[in-house]
C-alpha atoms as a PDB file:
ATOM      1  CA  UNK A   1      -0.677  23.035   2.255  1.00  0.00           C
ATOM      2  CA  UNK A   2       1.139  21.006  -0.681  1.00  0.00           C
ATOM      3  CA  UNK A   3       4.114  19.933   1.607  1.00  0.00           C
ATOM      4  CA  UNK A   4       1.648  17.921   4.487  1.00  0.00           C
ATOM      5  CA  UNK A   5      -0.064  16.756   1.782  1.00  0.00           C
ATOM      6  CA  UNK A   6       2.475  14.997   0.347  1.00  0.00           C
ATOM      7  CA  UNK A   7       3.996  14.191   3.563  1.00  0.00           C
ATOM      8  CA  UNK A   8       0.683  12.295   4.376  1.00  0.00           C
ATOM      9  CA  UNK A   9       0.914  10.682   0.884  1.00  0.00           C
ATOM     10  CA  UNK A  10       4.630   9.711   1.710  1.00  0.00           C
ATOM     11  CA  UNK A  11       3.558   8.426   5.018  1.00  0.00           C
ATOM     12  CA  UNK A  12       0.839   6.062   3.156  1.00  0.00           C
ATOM     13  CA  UNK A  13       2.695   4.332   1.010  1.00  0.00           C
ATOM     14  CA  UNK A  14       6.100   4.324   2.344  1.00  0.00           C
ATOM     15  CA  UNK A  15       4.811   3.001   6.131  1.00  0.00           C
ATOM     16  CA  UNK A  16       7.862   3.297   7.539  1.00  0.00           C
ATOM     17  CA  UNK A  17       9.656   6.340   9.106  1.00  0.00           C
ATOM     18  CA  UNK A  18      13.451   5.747  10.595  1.00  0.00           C
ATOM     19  CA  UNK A  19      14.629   7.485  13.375  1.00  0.00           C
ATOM     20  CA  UNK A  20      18.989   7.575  13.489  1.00  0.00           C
ATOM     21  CA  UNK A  21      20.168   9.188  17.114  1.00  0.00           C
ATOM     22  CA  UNK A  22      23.974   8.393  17.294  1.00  0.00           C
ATOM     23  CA  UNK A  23      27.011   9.623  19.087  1.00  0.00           C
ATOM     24  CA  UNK A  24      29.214   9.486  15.970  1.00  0.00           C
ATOM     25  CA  UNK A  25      28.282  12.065  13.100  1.00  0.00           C
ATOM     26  CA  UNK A  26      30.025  10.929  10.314  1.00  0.00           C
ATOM     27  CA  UNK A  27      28.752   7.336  11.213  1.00  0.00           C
ATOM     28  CA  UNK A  28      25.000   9.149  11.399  1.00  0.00           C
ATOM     29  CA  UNK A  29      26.017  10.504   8.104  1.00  0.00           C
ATOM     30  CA  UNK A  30      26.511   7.347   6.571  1.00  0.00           C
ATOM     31  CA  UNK A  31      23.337   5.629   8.262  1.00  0.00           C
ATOM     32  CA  UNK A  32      20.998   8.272   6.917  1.00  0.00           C
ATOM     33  CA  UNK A  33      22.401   8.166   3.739  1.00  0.00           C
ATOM     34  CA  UNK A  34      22.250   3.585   3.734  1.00  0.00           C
ATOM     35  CA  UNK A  35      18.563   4.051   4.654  1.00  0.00           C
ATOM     36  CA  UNK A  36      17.655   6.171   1.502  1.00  0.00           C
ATOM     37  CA  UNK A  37      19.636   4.218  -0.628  1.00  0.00           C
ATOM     38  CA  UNK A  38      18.189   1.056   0.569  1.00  0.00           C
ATOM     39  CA  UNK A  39      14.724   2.276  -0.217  1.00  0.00           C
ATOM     40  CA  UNK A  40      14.010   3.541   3.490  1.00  0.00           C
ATOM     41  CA  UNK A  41      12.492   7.167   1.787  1.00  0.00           C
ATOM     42  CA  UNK A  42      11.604   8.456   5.233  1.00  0.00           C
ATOM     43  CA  UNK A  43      14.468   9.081   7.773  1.00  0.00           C
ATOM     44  CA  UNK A  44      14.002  10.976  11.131  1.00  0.00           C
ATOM     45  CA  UNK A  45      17.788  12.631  12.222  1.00  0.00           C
ATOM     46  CA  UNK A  46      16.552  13.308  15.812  1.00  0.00           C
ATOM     47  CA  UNK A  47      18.408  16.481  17.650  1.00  0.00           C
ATOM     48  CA  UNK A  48      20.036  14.509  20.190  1.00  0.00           C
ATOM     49  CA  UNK A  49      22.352  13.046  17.490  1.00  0.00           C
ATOM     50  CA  UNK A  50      25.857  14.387  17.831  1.00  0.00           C
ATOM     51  CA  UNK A  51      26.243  17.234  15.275  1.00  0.00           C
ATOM     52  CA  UNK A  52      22.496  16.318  14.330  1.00  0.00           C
ATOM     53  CA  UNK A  53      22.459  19.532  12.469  1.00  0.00           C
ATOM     54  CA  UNK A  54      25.108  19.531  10.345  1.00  0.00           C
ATOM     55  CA  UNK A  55      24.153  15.709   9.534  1.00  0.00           C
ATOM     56  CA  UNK A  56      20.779  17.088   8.195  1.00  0.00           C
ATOM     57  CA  UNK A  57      22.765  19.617   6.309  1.00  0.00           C
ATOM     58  CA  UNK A  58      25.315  17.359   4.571  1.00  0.00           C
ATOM     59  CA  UNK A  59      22.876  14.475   4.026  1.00  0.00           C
ATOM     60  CA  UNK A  60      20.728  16.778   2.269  1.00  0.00           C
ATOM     61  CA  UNK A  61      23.799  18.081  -0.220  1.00  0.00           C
ATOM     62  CA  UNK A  62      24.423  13.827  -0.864  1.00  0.00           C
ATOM     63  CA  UNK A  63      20.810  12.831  -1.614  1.00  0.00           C
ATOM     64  CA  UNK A  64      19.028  16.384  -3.302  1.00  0.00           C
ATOM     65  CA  UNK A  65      15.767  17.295  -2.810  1.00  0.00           C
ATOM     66  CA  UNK A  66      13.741  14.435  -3.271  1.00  0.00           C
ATOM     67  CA  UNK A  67      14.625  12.954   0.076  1.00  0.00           C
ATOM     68  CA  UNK A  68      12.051  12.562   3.008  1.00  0.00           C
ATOM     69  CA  UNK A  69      14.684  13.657   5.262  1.00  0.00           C
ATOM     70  CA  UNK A  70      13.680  14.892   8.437  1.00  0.00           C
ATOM     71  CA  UNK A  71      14.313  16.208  12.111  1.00  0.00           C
ATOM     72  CA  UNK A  72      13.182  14.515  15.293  1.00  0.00           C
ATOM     73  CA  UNK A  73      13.447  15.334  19.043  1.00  0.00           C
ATOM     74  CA  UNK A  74      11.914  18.856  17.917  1.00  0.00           C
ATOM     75  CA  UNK A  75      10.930  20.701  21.352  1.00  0.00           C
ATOM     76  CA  UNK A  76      11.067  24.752  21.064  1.00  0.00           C
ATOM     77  CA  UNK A  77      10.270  26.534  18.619  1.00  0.00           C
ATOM     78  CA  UNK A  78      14.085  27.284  18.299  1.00  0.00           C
ATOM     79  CA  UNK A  79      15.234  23.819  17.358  1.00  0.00           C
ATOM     80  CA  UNK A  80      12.333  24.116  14.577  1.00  0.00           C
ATOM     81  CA  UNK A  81      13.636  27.095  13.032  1.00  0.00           C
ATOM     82  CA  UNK A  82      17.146  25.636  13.008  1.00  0.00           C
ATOM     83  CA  UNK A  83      15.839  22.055  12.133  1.00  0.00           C
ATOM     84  CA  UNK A  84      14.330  23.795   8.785  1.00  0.00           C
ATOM     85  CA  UNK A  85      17.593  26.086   8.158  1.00  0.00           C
ATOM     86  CA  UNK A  86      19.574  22.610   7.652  1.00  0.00           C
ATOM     87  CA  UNK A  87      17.264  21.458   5.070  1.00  0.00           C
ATOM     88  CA  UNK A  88      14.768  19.435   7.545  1.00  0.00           C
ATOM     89  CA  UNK A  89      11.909  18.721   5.196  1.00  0.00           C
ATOM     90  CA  UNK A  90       9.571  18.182   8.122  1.00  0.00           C
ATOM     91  CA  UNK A  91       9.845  17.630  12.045  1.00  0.00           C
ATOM     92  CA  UNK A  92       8.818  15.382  14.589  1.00  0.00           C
ATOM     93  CA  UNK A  93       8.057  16.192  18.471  1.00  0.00           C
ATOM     94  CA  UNK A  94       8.080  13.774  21.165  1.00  0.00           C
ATOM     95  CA  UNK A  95       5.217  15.655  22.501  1.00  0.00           C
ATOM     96  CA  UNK A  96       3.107  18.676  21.961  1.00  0.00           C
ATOM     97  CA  UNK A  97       4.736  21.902  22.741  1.00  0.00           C
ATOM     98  CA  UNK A  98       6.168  25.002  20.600  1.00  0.00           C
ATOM     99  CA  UNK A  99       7.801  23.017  18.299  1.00  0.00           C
ATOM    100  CA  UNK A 100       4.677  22.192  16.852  1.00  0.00           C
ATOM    101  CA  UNK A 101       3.039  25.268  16.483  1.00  0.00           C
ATOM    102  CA  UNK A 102       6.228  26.686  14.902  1.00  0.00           C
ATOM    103  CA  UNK A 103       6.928  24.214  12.495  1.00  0.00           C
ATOM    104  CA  UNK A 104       3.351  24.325  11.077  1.00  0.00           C
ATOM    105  CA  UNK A 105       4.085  28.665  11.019  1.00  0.00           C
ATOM    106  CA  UNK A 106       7.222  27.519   8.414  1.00  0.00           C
ATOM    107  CA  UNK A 107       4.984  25.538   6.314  1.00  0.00           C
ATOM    108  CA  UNK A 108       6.660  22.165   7.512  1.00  0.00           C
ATOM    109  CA  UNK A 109       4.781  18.998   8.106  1.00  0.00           C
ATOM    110  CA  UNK A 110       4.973  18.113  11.783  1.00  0.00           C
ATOM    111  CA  UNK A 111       4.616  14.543  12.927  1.00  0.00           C
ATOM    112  CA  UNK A 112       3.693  15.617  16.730  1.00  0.00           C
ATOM    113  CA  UNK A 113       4.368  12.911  20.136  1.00  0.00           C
ATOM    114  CA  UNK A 114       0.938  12.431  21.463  1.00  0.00           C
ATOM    115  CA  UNK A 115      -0.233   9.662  23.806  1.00  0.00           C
ATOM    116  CA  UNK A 116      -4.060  10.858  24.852  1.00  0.00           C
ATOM    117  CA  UNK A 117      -7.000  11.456  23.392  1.00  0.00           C
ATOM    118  CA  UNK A 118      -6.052  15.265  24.872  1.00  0.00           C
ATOM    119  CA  UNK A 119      -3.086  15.291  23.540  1.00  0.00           C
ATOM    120  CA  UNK A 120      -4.066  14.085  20.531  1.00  0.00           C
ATOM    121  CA  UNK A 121      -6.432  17.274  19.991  1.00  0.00           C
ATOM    122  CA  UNK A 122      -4.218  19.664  21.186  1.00  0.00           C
ATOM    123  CA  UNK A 123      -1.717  18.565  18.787  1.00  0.00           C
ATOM    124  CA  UNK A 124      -4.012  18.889  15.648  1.00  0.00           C
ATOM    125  CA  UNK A 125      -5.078  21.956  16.685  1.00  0.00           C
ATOM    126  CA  UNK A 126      -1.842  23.109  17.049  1.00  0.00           C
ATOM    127  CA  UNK A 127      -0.998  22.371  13.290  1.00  0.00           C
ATOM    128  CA  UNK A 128       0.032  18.742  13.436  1.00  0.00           C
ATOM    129  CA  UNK A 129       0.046  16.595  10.072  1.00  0.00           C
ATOM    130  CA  UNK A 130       0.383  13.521  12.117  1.00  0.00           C
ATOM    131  CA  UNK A 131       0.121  11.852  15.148  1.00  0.00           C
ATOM    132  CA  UNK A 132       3.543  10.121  16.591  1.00  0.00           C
ATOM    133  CA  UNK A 133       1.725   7.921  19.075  1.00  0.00           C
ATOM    134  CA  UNK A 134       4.414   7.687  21.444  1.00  0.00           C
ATOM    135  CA  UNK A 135       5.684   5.693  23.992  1.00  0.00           C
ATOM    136  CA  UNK A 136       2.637   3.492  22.359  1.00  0.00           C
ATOM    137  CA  UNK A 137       3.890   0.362  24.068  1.00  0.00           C
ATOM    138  CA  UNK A 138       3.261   2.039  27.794  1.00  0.00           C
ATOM    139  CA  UNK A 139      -0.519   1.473  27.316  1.00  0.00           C
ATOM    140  CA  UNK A 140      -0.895  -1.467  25.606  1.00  0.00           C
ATOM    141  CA  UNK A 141       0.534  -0.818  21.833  1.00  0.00           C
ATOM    142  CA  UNK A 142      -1.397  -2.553  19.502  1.00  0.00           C
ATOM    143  CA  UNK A 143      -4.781  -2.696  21.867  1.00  0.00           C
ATOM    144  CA  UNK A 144      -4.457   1.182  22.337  1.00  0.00           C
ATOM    145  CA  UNK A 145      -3.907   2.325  19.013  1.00  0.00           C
ATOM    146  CA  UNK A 146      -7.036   0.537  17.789  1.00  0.00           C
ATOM    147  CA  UNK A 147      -9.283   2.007  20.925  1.00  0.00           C
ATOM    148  CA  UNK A 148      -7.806   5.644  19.932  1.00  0.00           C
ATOM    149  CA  UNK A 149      -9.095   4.940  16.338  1.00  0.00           C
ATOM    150  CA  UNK A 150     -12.657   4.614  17.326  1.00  0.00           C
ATOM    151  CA  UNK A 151     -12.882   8.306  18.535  1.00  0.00           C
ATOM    152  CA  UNK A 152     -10.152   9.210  15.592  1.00  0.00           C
ATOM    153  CA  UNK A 153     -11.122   7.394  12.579  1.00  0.00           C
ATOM    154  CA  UNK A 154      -9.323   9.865   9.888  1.00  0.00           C
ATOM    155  CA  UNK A 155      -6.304  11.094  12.508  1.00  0.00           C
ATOM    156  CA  UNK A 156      -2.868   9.614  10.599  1.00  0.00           C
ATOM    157  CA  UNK A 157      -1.374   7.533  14.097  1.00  0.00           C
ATOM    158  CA  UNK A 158       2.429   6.759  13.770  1.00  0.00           C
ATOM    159  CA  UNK A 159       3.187   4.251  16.099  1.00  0.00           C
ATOM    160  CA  UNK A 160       6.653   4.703  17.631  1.00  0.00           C
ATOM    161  CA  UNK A 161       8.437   2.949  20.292  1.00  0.00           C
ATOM    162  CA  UNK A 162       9.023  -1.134  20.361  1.00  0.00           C
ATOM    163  CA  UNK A 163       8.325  -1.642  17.228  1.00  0.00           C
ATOM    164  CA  UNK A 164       9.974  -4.617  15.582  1.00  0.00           C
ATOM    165  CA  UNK A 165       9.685  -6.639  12.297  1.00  0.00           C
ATOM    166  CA  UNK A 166       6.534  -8.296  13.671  1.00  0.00           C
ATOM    167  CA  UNK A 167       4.923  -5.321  15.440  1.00  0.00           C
ATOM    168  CA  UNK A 168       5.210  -3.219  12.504  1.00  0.00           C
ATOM    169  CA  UNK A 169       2.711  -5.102  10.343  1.00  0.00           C
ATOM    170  CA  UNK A 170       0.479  -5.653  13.243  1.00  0.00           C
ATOM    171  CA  UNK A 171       0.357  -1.948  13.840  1.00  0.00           C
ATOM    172  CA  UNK A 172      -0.230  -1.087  10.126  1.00  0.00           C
ATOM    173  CA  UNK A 173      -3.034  -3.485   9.929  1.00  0.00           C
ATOM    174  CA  UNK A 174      -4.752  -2.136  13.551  1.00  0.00           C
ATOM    175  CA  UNK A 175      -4.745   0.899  11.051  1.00  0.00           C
ATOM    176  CA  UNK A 176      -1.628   3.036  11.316  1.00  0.00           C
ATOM    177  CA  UNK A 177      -0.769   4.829   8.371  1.00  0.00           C
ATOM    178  CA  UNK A 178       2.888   3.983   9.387  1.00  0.00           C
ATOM    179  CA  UNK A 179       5.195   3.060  12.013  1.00  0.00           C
ATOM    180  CA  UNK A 180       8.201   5.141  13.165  1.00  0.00           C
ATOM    181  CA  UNK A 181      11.113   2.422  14.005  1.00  0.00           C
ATOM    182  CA  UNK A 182      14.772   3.180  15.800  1.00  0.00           C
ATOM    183  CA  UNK A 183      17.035   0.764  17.154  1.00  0.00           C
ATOM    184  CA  UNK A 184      15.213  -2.173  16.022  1.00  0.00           C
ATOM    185  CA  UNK A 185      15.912  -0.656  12.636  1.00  0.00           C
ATOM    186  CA  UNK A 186      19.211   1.233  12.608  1.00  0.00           C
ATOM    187  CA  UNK A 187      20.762  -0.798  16.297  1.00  0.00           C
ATOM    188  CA  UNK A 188      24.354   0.655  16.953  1.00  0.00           C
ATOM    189  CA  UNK A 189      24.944   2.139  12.846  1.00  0.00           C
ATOM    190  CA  UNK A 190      25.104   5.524  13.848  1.00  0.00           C
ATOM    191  CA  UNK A 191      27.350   4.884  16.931  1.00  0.00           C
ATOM    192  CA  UNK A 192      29.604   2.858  14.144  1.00  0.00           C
ATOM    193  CA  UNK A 193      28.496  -0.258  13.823  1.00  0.00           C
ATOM    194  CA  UNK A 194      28.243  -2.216  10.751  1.00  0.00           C
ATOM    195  CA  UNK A 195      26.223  -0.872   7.560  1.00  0.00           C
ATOM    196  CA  UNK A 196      25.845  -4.803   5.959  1.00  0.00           C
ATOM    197  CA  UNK A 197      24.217  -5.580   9.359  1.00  0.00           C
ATOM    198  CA  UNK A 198      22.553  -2.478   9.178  1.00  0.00           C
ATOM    199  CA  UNK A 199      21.177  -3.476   5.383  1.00  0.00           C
ATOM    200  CA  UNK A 200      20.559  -6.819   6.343  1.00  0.00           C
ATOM    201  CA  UNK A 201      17.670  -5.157   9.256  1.00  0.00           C
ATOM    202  CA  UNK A 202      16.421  -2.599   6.892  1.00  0.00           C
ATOM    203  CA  UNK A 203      15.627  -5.745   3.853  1.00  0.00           C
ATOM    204  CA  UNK A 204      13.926  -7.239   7.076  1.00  0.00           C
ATOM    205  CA  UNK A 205      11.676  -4.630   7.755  1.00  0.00           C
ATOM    206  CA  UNK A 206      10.886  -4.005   3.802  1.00  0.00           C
ATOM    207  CA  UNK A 207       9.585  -7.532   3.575  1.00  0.00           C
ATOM    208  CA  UNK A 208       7.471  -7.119   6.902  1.00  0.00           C
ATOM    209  CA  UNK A 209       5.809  -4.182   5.389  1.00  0.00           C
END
């Protein structure tokens, strides 16, 4: 499948995947569209986001194609279909249900929530590109991801969940193929707040990685 394929090749050397939830969408708007701009190629516009859809659809009509722009918070298989009708280029679940299984039957990459080494399988069976180890931090973060690589060796893990500047290159070198970052990332720019703070955090993060 070309598109996982190059959604594990954008995964690899971008490293970093940003997830914008906000209550404002024009302010979600412009936060998706800072992060791309700023050389943040991944960005996650996760489903709880006010008008999350139409966000997906109107950031895809400002930045074309090219731009890893994705869907999080993907549950049913409903919210995939509609996820990829607004121009998601892949989804991510916070855990492994129809979503995944239905995004994988569109032919999008899915970056699946998955916590144990069950859940882990079930997801890649299910049609997962990815693993979004999630809520990593619950069981030990850094420590956990490296004893799920032993049985996992070639599974691409996603840390997400407390990551920070300094977490993100200790994940990455524990062996993630890339860490999925929120508020320590975007913080209150898609509720509003400022886009030069909001560029000041994302340069942060690029020199961490």
């Amino acid at each position: 499948m070309p598109e996982k394929a190059k959604f594990l090749d954008d995964l690899a050397a971008r490293r970093l995947v940003a997830i914008v939830r906000g209550r404002d969408a024009d302010a979600a708007l412009r936060t998706v569209v800072t992060l791309v701009e700023e050389g943040v190629h991944l960005v996650e516009v996760s489903l709880v986001t006010s008008g999350a859809l139409a966000v997906i659809r109107r950031a895809r009509a400002a930045l074309g194609d090219a731009a890893g722009l994705g869907a999080g918070t993907v549950i049913s298989a409903d919210d995939a279909r509609r996820a990829a009708d607004a121009g998601a280029g892949y989804l991510v679940t916070p855990a492994v249900g129809e979503g995944v299984a239905e995004g994988a039957r569109l032919g999008l990459p899915v970056l699946a929530g998955a916590l144990t080494p069950t859940e882990v399988v079930a997801a890649l069976d299910a049609g997962a590109a990815a693993i979004k180890l999630f809520p990593v931090w619950s069981l030990g973060g850094v420590r956990y991801l490296k004893a799920l690589r032993d049985p996992f060796p070639r599974v691409p893990f996603v840390p997400v969940g407390g990551v920070g500047v300094p977490e993100a290159g200790e994940y990455l070198r524990a062996g993630a193929v890339a860490v999925g970052v929120g508020s320590p990332l975007v913080g209150d720019a898609a509720d509003g707040g400022s886009i030069d703070e909001l560029k000041a955090r994302i340069a942060a993060f690029k020199q961490a990685l």
